[in-house]
PDB file of N, CA and C in Angstrom:
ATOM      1  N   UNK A   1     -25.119 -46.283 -44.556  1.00  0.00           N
ATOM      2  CA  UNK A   1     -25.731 -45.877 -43.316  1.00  0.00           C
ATOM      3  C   UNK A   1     -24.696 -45.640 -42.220  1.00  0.00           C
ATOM      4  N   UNK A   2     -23.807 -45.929 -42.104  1.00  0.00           N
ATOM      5  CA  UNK A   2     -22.479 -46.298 -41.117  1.00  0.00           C
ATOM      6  C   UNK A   2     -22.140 -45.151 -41.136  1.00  0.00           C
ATOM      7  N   UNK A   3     -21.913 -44.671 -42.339  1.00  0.00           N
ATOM      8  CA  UNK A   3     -20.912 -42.956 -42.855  1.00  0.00           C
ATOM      9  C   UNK A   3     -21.587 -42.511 -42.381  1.00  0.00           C
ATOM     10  N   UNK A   4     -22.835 -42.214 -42.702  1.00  0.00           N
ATOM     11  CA  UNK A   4     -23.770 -40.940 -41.900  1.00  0.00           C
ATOM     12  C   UNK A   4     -23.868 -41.187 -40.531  1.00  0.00           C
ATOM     13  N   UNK A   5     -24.124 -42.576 -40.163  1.00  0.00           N
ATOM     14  CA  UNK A   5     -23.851 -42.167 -38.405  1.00  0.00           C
ATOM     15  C   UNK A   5     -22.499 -41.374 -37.897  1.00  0.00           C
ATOM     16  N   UNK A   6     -21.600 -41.964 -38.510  1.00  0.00           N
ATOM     17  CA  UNK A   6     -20.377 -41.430 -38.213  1.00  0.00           C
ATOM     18  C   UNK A   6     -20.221 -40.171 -38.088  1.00  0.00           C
ATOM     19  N   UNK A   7     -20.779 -39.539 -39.491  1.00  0.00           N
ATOM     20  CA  UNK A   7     -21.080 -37.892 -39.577  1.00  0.00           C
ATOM     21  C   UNK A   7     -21.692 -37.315 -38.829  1.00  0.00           C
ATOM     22  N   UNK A   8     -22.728 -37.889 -38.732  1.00  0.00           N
ATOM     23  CA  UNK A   8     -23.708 -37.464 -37.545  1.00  0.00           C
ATOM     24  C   UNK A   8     -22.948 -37.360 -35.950  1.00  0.00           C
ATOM     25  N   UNK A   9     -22.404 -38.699 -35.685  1.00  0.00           N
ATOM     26  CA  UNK A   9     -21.805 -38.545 -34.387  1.00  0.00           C
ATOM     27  C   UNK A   9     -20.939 -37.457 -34.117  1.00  0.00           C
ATOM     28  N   UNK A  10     -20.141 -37.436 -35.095  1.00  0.00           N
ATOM     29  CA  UNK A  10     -19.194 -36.381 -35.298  1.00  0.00           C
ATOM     30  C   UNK A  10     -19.676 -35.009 -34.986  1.00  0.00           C
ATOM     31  N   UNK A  11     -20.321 -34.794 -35.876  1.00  0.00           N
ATOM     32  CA  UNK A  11     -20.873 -33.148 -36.018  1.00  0.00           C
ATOM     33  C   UNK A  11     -21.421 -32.835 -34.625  1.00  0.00           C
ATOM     34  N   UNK A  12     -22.281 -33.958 -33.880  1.00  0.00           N
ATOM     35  CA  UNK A  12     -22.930 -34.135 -32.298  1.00  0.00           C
ATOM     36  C   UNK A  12     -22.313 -33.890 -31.606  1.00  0.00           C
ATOM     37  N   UNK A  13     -20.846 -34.598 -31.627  1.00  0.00           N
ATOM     38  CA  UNK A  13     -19.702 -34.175 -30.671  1.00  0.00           C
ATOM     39  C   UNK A  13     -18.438 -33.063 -30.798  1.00  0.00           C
ATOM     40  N   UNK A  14     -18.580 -32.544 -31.842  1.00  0.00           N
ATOM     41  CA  UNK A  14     -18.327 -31.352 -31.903  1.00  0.00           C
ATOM     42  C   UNK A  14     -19.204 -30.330 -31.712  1.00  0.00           C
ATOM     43  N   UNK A  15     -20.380 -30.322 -32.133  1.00  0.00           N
ATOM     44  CA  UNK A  15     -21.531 -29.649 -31.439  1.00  0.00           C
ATOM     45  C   UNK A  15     -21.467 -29.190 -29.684  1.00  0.00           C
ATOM     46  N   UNK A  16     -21.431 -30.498 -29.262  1.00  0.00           N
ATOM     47  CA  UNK A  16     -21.277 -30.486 -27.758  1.00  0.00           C
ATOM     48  C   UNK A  16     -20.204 -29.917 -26.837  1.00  0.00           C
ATOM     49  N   UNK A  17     -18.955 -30.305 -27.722  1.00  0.00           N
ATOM     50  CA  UNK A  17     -18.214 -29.628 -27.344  1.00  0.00           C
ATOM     51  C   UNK A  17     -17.976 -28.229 -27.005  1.00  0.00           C
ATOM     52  N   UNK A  18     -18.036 -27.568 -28.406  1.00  0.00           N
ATOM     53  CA  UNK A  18     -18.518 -26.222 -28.236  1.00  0.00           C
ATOM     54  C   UNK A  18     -19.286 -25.696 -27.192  1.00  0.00           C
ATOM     55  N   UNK A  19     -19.842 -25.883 -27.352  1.00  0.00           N
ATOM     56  CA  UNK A  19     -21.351 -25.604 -26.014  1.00  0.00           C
ATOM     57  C   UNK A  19     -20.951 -25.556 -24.896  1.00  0.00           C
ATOM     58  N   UNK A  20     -20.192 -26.778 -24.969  1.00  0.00           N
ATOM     59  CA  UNK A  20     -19.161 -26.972 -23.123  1.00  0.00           C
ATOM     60  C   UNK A  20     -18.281 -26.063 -23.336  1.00  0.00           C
ATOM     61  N   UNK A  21     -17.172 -25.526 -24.331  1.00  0.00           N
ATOM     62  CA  UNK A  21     -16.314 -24.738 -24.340  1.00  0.00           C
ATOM     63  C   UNK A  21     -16.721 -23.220 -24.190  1.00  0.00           C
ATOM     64  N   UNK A  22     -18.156 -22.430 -24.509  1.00  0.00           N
ATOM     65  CA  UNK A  22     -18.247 -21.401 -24.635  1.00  0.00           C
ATOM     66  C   UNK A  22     -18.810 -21.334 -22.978  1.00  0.00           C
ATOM     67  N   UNK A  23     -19.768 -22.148 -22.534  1.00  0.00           N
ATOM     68  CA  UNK A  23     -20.398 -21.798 -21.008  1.00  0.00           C
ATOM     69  C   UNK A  23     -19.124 -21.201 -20.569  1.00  0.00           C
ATOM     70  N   UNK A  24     -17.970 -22.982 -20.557  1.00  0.00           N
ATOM     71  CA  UNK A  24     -16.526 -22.668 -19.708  1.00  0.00           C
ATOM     72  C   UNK A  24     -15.870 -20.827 -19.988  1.00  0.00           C
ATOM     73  N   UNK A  25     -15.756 -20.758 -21.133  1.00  0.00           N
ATOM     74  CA  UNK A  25     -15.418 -19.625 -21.570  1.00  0.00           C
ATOM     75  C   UNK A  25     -16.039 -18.520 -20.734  1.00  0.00           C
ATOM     76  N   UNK A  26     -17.460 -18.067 -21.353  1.00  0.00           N
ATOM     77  CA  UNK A  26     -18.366 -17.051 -20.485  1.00  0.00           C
ATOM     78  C   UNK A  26     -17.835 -17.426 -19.006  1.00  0.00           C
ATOM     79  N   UNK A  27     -17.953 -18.378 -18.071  1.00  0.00           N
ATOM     80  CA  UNK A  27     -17.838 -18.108 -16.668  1.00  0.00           C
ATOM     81  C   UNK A  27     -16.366 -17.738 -16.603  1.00  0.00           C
ATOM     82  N   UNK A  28     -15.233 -18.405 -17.408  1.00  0.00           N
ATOM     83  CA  UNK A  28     -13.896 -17.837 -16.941  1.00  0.00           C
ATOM     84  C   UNK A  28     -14.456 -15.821 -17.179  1.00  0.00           C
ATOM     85  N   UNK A  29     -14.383 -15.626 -18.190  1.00  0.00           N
ATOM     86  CA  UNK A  29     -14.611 -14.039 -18.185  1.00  0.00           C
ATOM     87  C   UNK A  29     -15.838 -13.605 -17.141  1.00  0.00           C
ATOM     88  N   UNK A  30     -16.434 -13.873 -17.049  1.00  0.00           N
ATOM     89  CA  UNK A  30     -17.143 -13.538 -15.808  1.00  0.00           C
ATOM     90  C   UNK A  30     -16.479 -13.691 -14.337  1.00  0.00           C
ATOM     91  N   UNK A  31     -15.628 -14.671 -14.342  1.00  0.00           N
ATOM     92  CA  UNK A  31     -15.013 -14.544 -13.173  1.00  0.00           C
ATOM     93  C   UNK A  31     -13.497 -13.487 -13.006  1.00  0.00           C
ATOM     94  N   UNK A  32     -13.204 -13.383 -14.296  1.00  0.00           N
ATOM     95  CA  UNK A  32     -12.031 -12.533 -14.549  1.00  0.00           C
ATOM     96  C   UNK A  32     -12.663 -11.069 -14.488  1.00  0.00           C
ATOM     97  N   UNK A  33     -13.416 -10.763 -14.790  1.00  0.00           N
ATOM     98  CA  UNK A  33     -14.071  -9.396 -14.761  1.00  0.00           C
ATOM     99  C   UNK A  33     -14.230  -9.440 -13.360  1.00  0.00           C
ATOM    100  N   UNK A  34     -14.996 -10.206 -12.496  1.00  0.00           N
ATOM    101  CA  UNK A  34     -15.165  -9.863 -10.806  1.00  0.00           C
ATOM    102  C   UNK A  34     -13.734  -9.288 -10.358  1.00  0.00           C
ATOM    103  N   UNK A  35     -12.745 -10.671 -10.768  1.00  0.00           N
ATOM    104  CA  UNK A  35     -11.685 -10.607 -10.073  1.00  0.00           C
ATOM    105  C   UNK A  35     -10.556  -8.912 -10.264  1.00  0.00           C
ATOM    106  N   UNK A  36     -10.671  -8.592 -11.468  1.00  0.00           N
ATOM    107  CA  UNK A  36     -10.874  -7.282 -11.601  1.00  0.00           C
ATOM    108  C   UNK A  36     -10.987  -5.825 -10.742  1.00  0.00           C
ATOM    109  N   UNK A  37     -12.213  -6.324 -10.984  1.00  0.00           N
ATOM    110  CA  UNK A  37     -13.233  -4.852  -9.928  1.00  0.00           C
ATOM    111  C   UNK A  37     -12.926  -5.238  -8.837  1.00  0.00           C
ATOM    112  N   UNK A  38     -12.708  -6.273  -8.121  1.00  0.00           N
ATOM    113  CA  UNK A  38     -11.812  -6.614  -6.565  1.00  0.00           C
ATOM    114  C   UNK A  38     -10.450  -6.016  -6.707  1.00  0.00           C
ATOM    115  N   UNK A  39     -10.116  -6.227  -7.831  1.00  0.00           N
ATOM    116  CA  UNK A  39      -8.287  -5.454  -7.663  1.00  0.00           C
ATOM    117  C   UNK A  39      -8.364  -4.236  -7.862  1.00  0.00           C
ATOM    118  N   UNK A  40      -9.346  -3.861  -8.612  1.00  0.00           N
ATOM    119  CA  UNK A  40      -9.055  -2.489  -8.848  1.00  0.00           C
ATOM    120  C   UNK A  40      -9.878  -1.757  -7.153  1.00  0.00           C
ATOM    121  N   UNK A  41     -10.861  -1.957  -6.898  1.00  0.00           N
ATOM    122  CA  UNK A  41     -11.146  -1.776  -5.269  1.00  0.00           C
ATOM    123  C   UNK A  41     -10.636  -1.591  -4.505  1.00  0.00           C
ATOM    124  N   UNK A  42      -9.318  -2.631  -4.126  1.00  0.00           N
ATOM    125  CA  UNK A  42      -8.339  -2.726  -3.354  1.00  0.00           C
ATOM    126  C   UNK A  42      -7.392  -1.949  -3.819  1.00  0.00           C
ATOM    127  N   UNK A  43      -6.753  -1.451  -4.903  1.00  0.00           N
ATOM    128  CA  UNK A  43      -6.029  -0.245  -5.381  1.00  0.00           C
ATOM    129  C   UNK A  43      -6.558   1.233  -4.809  1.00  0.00           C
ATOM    130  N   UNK A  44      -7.399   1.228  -5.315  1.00  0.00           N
ATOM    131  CA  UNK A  44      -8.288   2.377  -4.459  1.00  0.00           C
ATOM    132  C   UNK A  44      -8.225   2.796  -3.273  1.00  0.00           C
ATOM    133  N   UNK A  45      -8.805   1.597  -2.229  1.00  0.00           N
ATOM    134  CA  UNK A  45      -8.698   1.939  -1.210  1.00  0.00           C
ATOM    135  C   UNK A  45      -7.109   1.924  -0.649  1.00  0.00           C
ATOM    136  N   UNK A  46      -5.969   1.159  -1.434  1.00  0.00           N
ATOM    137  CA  UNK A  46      -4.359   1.723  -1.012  1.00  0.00           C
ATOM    138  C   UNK A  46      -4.091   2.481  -0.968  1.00  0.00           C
ATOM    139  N   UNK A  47      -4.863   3.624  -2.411  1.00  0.00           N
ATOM    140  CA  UNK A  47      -4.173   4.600  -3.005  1.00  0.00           C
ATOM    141  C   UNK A  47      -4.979   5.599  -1.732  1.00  0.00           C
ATOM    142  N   UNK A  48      -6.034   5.436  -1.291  1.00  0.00           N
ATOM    143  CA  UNK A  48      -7.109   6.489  -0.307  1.00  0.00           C
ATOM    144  C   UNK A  48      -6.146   6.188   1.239  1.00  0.00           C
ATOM    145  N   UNK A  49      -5.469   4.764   1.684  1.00  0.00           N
ATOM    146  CA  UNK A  49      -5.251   4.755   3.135  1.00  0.00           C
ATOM    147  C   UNK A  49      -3.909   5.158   2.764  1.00  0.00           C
ATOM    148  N   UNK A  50      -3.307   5.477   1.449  1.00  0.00           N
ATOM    149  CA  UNK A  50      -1.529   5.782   2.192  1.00  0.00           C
ATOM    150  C   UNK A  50      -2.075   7.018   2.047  1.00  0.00           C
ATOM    151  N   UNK A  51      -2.785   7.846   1.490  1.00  0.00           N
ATOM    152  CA  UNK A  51      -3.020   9.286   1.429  1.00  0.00           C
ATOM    153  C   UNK A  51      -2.848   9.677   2.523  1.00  0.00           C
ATOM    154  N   UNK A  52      -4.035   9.457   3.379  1.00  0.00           N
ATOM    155  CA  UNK A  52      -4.409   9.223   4.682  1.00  0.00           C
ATOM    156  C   UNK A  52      -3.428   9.492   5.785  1.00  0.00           C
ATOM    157  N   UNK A  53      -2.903   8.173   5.604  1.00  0.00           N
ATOM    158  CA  UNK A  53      -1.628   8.098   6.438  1.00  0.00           C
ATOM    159  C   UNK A  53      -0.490   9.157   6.127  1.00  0.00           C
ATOM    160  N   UNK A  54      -0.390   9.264   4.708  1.00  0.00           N
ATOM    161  CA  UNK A  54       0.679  10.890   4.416  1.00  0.00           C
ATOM    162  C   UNK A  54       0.097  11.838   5.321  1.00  0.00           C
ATOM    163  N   UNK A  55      -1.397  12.252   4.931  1.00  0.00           N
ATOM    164  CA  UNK A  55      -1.753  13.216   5.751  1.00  0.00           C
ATOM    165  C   UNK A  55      -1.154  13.271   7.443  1.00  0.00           C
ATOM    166  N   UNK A  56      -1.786  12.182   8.360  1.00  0.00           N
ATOM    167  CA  UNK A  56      -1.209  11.872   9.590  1.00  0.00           C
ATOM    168  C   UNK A  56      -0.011  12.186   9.481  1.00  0.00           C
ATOM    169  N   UNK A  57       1.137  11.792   8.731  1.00  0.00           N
ATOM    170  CA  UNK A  57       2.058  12.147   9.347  1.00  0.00           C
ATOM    171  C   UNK A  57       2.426  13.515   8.764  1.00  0.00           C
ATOM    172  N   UNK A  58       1.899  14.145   8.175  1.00  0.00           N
ATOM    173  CA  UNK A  58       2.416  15.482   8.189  1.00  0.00           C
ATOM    174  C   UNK A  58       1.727  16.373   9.148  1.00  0.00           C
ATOM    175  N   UNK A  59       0.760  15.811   9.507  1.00  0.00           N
ATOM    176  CA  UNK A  59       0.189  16.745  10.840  1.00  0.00           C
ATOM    177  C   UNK A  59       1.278  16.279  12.134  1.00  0.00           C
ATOM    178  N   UNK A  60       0.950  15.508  12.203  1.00  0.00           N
ATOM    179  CA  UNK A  60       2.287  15.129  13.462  1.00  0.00           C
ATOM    180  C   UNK A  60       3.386  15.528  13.380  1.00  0.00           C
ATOM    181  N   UNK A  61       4.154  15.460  12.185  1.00  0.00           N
ATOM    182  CA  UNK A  61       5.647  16.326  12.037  1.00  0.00           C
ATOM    183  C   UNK A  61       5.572  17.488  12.371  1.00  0.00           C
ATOM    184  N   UNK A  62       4.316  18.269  11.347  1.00  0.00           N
ATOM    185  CA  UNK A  62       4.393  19.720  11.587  1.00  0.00           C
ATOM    186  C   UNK A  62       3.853  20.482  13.020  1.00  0.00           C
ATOM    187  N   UNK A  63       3.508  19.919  13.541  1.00  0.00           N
ATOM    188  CA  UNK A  63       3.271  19.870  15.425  1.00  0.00           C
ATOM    189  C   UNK A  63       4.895  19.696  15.981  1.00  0.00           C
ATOM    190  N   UNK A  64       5.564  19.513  15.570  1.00  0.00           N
ATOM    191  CA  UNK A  64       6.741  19.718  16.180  1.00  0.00           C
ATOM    192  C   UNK A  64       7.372  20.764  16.015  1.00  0.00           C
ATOM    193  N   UNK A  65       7.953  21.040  17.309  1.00  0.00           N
ATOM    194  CA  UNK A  65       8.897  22.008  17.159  1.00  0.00           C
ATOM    195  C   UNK A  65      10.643  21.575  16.586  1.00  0.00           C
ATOM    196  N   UNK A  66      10.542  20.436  16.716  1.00  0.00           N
ATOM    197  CA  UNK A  66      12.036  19.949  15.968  1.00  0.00           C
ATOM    198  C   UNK A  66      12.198  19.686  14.839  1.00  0.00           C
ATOM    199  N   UNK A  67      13.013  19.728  14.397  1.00  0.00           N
ATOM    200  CA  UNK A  67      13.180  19.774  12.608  1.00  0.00           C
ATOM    201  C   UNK A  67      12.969  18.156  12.289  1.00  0.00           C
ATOM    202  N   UNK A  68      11.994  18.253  11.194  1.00  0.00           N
ATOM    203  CA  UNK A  68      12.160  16.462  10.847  1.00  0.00           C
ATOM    204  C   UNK A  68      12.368  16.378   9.449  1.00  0.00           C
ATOM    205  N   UNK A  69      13.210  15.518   8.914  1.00  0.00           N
ATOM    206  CA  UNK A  69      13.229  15.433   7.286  1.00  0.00           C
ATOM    207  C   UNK A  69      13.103  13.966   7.209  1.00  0.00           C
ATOM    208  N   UNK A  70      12.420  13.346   6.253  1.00  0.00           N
ATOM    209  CA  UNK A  70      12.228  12.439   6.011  1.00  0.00           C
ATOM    210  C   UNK A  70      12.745  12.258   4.111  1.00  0.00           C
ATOM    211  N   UNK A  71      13.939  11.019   4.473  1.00  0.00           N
ATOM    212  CA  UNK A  71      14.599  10.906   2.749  1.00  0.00           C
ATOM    213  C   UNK A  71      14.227   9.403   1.926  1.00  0.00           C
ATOM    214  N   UNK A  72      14.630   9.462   1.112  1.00  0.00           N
ATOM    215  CA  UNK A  72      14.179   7.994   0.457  1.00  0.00           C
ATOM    216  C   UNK A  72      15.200   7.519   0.253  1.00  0.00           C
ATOM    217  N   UNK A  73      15.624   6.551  -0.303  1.00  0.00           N
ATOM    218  CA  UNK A  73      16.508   5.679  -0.462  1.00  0.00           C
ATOM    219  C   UNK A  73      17.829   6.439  -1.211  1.00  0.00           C
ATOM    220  N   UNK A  74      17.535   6.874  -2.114  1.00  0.00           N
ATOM    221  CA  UNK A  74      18.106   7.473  -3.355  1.00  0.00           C
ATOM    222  C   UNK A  74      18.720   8.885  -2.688  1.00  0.00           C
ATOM    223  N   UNK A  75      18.444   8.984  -1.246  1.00  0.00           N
ATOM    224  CA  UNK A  75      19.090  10.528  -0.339  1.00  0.00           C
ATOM    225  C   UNK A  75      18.104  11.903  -1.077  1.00  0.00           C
ATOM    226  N   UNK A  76      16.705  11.836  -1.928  1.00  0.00           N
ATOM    227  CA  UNK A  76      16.604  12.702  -2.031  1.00  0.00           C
ATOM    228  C   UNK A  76      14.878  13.142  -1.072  1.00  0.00           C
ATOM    229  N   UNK A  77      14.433  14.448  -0.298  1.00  0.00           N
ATOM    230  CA  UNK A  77      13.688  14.436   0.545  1.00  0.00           C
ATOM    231  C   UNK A  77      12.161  14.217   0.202  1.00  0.00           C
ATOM    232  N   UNK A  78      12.001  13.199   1.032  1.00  0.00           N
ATOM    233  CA  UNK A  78      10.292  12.675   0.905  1.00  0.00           C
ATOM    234  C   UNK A  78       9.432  13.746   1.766  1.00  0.00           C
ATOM    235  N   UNK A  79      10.010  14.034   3.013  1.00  0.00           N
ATOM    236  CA  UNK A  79       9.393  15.198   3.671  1.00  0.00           C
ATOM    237  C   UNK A  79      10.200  16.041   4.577  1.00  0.00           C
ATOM    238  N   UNK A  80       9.722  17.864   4.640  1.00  0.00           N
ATOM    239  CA  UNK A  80      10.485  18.486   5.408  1.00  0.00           C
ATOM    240  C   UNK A  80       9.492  19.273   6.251  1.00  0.00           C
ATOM    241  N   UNK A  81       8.963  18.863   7.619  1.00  0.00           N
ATOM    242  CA  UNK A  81       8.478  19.799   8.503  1.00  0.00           C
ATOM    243  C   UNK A  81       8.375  21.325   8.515  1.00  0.00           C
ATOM    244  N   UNK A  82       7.840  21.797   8.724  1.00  0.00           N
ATOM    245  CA  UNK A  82       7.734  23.368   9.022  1.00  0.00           C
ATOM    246  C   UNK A  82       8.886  24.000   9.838  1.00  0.00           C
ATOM    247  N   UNK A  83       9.435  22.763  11.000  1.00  0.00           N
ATOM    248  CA  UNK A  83      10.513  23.364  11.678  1.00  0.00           C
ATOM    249  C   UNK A  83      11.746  23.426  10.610  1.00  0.00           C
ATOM    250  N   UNK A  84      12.091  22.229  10.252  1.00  0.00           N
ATOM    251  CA  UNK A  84      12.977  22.387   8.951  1.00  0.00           C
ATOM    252  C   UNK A  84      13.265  23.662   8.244  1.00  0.00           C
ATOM    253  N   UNK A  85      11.916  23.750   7.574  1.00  0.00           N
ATOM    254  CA  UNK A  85      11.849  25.113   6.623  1.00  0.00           C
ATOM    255  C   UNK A  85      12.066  26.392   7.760  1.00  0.00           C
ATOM    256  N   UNK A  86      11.801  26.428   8.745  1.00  0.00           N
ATOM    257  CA  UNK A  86      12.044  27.685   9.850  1.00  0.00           C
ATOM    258  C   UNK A  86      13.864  27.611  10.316  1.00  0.00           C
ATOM    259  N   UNK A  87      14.235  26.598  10.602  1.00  0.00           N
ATOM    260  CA  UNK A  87      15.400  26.454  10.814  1.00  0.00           C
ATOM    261  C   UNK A  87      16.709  26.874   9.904  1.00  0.00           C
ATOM    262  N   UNK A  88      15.986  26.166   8.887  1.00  0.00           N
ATOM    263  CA  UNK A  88      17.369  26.272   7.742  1.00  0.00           C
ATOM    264  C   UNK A  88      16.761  27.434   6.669  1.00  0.00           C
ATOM    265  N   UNK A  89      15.823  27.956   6.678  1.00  0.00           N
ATOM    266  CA  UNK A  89      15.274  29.473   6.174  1.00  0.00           C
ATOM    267  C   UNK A  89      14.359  28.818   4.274  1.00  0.00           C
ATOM    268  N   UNK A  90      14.539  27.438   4.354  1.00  0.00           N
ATOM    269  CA  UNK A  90      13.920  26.933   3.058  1.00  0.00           C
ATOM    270  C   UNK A  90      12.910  27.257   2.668  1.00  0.00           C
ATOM    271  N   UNK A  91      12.189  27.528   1.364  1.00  0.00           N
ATOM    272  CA  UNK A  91      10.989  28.070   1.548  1.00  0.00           C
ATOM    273  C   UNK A  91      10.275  26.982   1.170  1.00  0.00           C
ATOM    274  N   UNK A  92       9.062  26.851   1.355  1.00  0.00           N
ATOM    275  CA  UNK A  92       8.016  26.101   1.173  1.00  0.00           C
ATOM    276  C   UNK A  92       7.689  25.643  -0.042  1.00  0.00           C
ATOM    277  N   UNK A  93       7.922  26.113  -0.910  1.00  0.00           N
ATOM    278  CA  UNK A  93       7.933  25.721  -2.550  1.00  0.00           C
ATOM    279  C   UNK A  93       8.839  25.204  -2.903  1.00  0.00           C
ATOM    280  N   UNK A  94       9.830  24.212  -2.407  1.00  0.00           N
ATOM    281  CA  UNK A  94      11.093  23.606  -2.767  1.00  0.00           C
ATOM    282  C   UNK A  94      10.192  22.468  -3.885  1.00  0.00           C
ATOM    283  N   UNK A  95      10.886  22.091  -4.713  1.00  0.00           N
ATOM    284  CA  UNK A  95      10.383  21.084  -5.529  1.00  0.00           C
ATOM    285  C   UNK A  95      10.376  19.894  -5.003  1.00  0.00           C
ATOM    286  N   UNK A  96       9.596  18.841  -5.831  1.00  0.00           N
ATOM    287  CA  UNK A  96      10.077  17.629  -4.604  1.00  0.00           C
ATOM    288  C   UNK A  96      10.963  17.030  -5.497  1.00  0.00           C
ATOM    289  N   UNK A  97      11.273  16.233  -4.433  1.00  0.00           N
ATOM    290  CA  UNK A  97      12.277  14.962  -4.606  1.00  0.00           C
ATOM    291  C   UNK A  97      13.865  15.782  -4.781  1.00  0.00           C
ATOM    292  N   UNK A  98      13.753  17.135  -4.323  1.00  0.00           N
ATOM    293  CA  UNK A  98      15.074  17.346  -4.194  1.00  0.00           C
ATOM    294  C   UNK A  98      16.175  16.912  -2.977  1.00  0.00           C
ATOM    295  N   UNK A  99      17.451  17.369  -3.111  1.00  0.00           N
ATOM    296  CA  UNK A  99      18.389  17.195  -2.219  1.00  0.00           C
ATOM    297  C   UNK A  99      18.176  18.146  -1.154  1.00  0.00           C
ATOM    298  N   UNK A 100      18.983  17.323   0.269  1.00  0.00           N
ATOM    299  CA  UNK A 100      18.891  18.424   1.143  1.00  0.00           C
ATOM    300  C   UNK A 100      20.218  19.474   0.579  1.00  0.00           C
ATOM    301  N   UNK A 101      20.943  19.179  -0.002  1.00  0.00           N
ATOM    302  CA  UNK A 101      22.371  20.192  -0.424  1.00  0.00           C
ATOM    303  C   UNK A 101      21.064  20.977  -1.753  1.00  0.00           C
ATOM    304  N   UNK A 102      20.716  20.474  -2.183  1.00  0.00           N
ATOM    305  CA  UNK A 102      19.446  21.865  -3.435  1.00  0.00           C
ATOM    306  C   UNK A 102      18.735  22.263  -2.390  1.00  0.00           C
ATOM    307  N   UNK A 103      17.971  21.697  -1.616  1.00  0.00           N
ATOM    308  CA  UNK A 103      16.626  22.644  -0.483  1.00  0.00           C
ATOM    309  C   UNK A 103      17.940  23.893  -0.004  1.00  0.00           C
ATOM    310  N   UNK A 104      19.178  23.269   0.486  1.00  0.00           N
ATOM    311  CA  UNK A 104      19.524  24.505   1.511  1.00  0.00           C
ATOM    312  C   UNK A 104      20.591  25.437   0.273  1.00  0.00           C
ATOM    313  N   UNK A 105      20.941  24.969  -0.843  1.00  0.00           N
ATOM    314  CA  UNK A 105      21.137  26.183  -2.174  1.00  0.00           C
ATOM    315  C   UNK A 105      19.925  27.194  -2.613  1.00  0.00           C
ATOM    316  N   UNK A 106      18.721  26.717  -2.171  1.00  0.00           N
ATOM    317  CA  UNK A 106      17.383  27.093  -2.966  1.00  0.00           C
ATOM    318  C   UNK A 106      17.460  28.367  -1.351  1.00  0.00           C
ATOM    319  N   UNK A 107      17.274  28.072  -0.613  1.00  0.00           N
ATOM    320  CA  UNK A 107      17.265  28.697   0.732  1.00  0.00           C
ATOM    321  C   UNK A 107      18.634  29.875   0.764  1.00  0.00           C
ATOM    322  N   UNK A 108      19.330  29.820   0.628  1.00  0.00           N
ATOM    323  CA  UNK A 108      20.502  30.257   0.316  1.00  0.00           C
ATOM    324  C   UNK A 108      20.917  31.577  -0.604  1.00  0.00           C
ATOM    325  N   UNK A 109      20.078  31.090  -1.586  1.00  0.00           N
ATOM    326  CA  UNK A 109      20.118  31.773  -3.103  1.00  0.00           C
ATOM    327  C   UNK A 109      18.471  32.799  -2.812  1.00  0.00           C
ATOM    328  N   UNK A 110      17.790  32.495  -2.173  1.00  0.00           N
ATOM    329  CA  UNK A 110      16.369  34.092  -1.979  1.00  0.00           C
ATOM    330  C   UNK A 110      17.152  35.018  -1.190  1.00  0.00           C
TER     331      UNK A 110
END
C-alpha cells in the first residue's frame, strides 16, 4: 500500500507541476507577444517621425537661398539643397551617399 501511495503522490506532483508550468508558460508568451506589438509600434512610429522630420528639413533647406550640404560621418552627402545644386551646376539625380568631390565630377562631366 505504501508503493502505491508513493506512486500516486508522485504522478500528483508531477501532474501539478505541469499544470503550473504550462499556465506560467502560456502567460510568459502572452506577455512576450504584447511586448512585441509594443516594439514593433514604436518602430513604426520612429520609422513615420524621422520621415517626417527628413521631410521638415528639406523644406526648410530648400527655402534657402544659401547653399546647404549636409554630410555623415564617413564625409559622404546626406543632403544637398536646391541652392547647392544651382550653385555648383549638380544635377538633381546625383546618387546618394556620394562625395562632394563625385557630386561636383558628376556636375562637371554633363
Amino acid at each position: 500500500m505504501t508503493w502505491f501511495v508513493a506512486c500516486f503522490t508522485f504522478l500528483l506532483t508531477a501532474l501539478l507541476v505541469s499544470v503550473v508550468w504550462l499556465v506560467f508558460y502560456s502567460r510568459v508568451r502572452k506577455h512576450a507577444a504584447a511586448s512585441n506589438q509594443r516594439i514593433q509600434a514604436l518602430e513604426d512610429q520612429l520609422i513615420e517621425t524621422r520621415a517626417d522630420m527628413e521631410h521638415h528639413r528639406d523644406l526648410v533647406f530648400d527655402a534657402m537661398a544659401e547653399g546647404v550640404m549636409l554630410c555623415g560621418l564617413s564625409g559622404r552627402v546626406v543632403f544637398m539643397n536646391r541652392a547647392i545644386h544651382r550653385i555648383f551646376g549638380i544635377p538633381g539625380n546625383v546618387p546618394a551617399n556620394t562625395t562632394l568631390l563625385e557630386a561636383l565630377e558628376i556636375a562637371r562631366s554633363r
